[in-house]
N, C-alpha and C. Protein backbone atom coordinates (compact mmCIF):
# COMPACT_ATOMS: atom_id res chain seq x y z
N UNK A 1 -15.44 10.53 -10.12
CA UNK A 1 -15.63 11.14 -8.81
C UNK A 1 -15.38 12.63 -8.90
N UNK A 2 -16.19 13.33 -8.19
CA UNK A 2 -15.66 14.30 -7.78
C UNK A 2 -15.66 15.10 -6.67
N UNK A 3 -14.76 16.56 -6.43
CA UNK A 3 -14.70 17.02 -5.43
C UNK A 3 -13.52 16.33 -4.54
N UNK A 4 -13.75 16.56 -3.51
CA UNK A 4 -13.31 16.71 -2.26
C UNK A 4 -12.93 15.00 -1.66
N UNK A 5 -12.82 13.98 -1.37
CA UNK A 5 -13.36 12.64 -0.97
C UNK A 5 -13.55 12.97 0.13
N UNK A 6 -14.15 12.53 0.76
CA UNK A 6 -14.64 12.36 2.52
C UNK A 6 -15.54 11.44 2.78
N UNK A 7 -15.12 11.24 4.08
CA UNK A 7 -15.77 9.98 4.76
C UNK A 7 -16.43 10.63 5.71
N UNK A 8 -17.63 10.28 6.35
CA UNK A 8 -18.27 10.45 7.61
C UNK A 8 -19.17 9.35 8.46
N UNK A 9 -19.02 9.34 9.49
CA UNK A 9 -20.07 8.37 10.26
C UNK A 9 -20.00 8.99 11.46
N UNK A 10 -21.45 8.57 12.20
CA UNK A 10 -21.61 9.46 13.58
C UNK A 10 -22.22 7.78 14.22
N UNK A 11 -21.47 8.03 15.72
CA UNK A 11 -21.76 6.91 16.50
C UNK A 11 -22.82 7.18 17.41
N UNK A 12 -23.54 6.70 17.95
CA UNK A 12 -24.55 6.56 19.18
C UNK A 12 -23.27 6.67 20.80
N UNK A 13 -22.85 5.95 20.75
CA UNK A 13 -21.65 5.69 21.80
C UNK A 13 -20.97 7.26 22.00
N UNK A 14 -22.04 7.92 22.65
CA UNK A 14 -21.48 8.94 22.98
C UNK A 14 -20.62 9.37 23.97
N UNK A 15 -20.32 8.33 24.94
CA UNK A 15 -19.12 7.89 26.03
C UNK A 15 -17.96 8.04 25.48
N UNK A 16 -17.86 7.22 24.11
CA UNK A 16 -16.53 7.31 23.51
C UNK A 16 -15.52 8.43 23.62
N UNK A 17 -14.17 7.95 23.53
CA UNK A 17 -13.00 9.20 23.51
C UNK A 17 -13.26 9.49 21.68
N UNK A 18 -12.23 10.65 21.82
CA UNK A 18 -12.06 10.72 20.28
C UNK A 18 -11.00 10.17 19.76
N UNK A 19 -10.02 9.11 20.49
CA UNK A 19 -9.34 8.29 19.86
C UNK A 19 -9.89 7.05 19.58
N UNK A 20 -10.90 6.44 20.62
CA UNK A 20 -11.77 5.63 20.38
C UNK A 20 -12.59 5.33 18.84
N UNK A 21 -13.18 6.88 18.77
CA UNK A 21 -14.13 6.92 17.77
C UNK A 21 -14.02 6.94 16.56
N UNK A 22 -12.22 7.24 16.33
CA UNK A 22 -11.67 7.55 15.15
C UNK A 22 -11.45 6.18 15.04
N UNK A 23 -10.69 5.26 15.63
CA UNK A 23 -10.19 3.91 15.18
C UNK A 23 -11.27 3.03 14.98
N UNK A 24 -13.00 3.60 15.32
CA UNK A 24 -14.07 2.18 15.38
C UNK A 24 -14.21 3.18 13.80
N UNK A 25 -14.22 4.42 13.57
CA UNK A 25 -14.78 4.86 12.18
C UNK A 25 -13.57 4.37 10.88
N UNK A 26 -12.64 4.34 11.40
CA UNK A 26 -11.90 3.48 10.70
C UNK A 26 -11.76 2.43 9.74
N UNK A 27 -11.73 1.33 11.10
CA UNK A 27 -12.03 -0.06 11.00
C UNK A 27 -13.52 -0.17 10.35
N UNK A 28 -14.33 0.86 10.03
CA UNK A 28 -15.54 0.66 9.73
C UNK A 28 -15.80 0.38 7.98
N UNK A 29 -14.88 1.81 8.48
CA UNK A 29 -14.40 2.29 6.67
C UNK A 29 -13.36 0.98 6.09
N UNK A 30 -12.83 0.61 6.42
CA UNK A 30 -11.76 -0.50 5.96
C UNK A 30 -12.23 -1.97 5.43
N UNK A 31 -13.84 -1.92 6.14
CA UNK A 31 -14.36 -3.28 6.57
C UNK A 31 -14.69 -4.07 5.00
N UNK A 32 -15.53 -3.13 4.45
CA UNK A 32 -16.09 -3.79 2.94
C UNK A 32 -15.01 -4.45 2.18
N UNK A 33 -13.74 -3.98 2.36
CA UNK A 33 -12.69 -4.45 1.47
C UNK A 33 -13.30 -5.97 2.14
N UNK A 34 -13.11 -6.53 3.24
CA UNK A 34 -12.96 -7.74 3.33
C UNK A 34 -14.22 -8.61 3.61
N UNK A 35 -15.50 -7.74 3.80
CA UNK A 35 -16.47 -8.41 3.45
C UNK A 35 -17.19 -8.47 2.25
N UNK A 36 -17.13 -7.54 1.25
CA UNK A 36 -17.62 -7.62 0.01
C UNK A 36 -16.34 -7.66 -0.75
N UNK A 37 -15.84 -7.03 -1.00
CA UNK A 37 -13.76 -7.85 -1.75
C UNK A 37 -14.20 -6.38 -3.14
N UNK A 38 -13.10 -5.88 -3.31
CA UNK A 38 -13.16 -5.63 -4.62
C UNK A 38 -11.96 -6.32 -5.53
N UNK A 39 -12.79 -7.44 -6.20
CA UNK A 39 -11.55 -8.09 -6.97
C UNK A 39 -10.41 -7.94 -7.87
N UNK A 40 -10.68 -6.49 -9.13
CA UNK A 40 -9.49 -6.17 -9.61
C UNK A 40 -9.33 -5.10 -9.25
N UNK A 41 -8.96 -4.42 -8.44
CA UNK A 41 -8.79 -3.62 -7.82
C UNK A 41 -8.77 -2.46 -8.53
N UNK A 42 -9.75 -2.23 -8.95
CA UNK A 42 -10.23 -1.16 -9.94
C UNK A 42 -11.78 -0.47 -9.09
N UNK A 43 -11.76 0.84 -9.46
CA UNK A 43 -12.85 1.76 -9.05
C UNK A 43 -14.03 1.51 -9.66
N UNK A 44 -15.13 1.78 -9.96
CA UNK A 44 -16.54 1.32 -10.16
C UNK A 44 -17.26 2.06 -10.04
N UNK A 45 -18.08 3.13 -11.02
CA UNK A 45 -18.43 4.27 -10.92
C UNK A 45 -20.13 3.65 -9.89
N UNK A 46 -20.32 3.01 -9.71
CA UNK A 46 -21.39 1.92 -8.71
C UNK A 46 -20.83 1.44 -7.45
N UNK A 47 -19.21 2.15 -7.21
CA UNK A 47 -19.53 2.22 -5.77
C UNK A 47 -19.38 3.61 -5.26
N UNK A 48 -19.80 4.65 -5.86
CA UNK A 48 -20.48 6.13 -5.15
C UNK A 48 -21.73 5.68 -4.64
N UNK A 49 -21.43 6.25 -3.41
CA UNK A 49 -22.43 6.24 -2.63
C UNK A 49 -22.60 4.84 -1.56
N UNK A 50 -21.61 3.78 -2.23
CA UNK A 50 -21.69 2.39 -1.06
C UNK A 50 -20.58 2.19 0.03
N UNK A 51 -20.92 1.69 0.71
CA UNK A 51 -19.55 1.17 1.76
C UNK A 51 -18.36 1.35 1.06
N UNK A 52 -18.28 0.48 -0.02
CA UNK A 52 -17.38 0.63 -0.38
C UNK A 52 -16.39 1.89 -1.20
N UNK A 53 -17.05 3.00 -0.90
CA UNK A 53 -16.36 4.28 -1.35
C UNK A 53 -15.39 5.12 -0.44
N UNK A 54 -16.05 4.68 0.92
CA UNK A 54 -15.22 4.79 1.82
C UNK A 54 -13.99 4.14 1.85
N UNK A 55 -13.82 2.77 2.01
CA UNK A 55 -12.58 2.42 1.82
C UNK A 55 -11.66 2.69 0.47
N UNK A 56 -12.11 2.83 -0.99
CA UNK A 56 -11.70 3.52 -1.40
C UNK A 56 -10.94 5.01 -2.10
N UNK A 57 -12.04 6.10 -0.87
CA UNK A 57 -11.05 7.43 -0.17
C UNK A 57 -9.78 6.68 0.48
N UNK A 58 -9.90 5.50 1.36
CA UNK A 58 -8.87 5.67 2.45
C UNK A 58 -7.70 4.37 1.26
N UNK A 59 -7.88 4.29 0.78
CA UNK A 59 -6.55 3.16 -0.16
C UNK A 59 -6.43 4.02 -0.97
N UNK A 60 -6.95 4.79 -2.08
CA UNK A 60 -6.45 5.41 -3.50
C UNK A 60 -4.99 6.11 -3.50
N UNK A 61 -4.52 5.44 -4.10
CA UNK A 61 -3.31 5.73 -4.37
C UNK A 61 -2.72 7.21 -4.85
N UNK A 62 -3.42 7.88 -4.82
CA UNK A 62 -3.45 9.46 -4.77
C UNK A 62 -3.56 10.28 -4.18
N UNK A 63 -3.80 9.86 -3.09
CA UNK A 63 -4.41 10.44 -1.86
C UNK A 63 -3.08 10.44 -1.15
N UNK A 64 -2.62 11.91 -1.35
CA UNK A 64 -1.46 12.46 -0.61
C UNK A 64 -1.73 12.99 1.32
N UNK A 65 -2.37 13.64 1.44
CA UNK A 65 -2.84 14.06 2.75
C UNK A 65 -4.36 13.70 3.41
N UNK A 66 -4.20 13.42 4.61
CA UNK A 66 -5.69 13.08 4.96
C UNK A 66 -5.30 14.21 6.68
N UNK A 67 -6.49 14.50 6.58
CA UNK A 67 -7.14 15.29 7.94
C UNK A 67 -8.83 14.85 8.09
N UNK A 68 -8.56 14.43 10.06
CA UNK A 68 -9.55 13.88 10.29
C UNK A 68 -9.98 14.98 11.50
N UNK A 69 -11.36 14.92 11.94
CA UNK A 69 -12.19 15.29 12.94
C UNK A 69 -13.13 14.76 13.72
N UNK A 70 -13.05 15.01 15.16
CA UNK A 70 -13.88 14.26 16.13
C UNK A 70 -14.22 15.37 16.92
N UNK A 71 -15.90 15.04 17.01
CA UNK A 71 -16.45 15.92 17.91
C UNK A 71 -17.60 15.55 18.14
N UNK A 72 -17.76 15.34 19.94
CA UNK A 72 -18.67 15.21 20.47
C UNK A 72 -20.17 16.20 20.94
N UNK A 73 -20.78 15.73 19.87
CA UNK A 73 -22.20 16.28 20.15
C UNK A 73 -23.37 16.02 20.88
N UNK A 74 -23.23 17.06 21.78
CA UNK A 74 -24.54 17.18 22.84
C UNK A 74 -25.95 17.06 22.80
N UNK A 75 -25.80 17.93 21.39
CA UNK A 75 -27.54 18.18 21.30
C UNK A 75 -27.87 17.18 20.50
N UNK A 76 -27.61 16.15 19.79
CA UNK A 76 -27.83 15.10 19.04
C UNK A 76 -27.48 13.73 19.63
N UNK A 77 -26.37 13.69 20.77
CA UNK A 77 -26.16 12.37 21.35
C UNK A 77 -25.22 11.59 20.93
N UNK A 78 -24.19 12.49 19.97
CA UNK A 78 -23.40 11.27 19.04
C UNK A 78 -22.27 11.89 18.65
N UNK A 79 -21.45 10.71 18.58
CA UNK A 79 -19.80 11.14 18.06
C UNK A 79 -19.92 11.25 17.17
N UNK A 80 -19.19 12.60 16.13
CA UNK A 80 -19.16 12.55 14.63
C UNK A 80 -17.75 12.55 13.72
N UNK A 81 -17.55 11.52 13.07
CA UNK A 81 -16.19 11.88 12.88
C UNK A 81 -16.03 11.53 10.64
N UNK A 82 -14.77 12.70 10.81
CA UNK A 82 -15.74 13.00 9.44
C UNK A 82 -13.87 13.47 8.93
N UNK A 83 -13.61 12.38 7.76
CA UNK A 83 -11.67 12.46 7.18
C UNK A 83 -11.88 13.57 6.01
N UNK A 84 -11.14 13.97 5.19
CA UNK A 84 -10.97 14.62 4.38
C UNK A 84 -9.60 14.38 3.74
N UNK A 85 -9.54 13.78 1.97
CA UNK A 85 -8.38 12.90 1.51
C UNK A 85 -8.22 14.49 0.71
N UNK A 86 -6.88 14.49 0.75
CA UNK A 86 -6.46 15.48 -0.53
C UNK A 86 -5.54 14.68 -1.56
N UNK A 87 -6.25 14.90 -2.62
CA UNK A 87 -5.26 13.69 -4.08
C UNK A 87 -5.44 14.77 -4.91
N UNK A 88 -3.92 14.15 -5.44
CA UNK A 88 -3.57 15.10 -6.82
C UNK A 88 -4.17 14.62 -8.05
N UNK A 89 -5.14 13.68 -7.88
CA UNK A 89 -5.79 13.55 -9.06
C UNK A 89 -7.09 12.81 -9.07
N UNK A 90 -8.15 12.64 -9.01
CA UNK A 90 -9.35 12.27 -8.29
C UNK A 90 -9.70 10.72 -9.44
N UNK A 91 -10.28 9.95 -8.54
CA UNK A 91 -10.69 8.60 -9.42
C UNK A 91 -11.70 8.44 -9.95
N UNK A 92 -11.22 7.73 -11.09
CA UNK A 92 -12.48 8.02 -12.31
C UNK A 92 -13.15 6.44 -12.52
N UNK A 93 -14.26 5.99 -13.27
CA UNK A 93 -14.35 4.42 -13.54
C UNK A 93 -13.46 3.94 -14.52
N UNK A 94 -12.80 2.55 -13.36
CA UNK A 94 -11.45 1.94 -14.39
C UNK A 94 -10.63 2.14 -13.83
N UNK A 95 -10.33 3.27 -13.00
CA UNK A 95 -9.05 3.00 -12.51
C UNK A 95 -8.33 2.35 -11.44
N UNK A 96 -7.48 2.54 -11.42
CA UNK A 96 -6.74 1.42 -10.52
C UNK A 96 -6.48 1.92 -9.06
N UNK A 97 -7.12 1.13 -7.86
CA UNK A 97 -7.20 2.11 -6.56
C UNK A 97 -6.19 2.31 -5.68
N UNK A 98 -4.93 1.27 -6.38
CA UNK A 98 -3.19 1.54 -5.52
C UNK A 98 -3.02 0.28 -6.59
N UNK A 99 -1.73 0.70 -6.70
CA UNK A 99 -1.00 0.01 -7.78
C UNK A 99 -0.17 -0.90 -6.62
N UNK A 100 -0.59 -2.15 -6.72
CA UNK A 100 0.08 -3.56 -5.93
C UNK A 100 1.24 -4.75 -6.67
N UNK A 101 1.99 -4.27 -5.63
CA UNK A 101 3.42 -4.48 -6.34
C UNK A 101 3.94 -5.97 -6.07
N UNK A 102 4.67 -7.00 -6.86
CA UNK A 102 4.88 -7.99 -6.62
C UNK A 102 5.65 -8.43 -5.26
N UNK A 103 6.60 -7.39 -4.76
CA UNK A 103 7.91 -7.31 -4.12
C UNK A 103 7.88 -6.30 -3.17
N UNK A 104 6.92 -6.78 -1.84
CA UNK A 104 6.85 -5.23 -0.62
C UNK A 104 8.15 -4.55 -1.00
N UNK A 105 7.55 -2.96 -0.80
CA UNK A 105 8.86 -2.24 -0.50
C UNK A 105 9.37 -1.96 -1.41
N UNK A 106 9.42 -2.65 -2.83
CA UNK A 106 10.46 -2.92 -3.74
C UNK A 106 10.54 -1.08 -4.39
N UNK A 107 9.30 -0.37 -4.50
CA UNK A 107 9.87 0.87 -5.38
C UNK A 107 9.43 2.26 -3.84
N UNK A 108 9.79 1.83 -2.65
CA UNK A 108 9.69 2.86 -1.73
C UNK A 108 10.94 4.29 -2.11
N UNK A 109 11.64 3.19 -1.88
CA UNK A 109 13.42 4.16 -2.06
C UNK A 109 13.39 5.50 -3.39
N UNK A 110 12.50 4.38 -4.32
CA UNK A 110 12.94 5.45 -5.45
C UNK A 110 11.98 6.58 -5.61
N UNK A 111 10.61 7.01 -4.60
CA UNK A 111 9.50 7.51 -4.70
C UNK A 111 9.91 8.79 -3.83
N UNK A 112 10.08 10.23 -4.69
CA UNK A 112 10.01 11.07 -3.37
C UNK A 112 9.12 10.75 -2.34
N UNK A 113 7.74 10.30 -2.45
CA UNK A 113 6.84 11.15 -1.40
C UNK A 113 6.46 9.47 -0.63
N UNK A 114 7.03 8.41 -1.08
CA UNK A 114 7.40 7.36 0.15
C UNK A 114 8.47 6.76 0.05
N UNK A 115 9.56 7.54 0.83
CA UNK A 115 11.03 6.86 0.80
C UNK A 115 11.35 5.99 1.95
N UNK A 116 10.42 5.48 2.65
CA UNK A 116 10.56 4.61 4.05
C UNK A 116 9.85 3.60 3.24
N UNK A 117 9.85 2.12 4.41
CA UNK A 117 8.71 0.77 4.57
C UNK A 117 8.92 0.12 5.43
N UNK A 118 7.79 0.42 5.31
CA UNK A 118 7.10 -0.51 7.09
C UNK A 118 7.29 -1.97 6.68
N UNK A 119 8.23 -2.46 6.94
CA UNK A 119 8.34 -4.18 6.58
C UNK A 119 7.43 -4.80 7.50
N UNK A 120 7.04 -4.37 8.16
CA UNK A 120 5.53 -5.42 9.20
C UNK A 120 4.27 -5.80 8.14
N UNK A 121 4.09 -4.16 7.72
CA UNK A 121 2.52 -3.98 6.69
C UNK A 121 3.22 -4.35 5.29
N UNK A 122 4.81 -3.99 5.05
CA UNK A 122 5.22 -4.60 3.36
C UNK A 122 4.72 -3.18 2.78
N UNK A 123 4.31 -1.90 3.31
CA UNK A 123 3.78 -0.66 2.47
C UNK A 123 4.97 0.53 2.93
N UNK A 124 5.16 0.93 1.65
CA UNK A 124 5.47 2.45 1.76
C UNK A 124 4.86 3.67 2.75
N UNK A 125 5.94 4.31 3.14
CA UNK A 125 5.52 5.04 4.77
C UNK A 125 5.80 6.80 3.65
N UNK A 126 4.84 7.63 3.47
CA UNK A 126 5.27 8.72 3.23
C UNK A 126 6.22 9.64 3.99
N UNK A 127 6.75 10.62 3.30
CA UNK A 127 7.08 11.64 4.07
C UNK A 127 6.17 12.57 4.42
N UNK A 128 6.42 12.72 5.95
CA UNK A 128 5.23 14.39 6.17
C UNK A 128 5.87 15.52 5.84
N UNK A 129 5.26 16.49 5.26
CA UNK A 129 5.69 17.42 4.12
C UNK A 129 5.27 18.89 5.34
């Protein structure tokens, strides 16, 4: 991979709020994990460019900061909302897209940059920096 990761999708539902639009672009981006599955949870230089690259910006385990944008456009009719992942190291084919641990929680404590866990989700909560 390279560059930058980002996600984008623009809705028709131009009614929408921009909290609305962010959580349906979301859930959109999230979706392939559970309708197409990636089984060893490894990257695939064959999914640039598919659904499934999106959800892999939003899981990679490198991906320190994300900034998102919503904005409603007039002259086109449509919500556009469009993330931007910053990782300290970009994913290549083969690698591994979050390292899944036997024991929620189990190495939060010892991680500067996630020393919390969300025991609901079983995931490490970063610090905002």
């Amino acid at each position: 991979a390279t560059g930058s990761p980002q996600n984008f999708k623009a809705f028709s539902a131009f009614e929408d709020s921009r909290k609305n639009a962010l959580q349906k672009a979301i859930a959109e981006w999230w979706k392939p994990l559970e309708t197409i599955g990636i089984k060893d949870n490894r990257y695939r230089s064959s999914m640039a460019g598919t659904e499934l690259e999106n959800y892999v910006n939003m899981a990679y385990q490198e991906a320190n900061t994300v900034g998102c944008g919503v904005q409603h456009c007039r002259e086109i009719g449509k919500v556009l909302v469009q993330c931007a992942y910053n990782t300290s190291v970009l994913i290549h084919d083969g690698d591994e897209i979050y390292h899944a641990g036997n024991v929620p929680c189990l190495y939060c404590y010892t991680l500067a940059r996630t020393p919390e866990c969300s025991w609901i989700e079983g995931l490490c909560i970063g610090r905002n920096t």
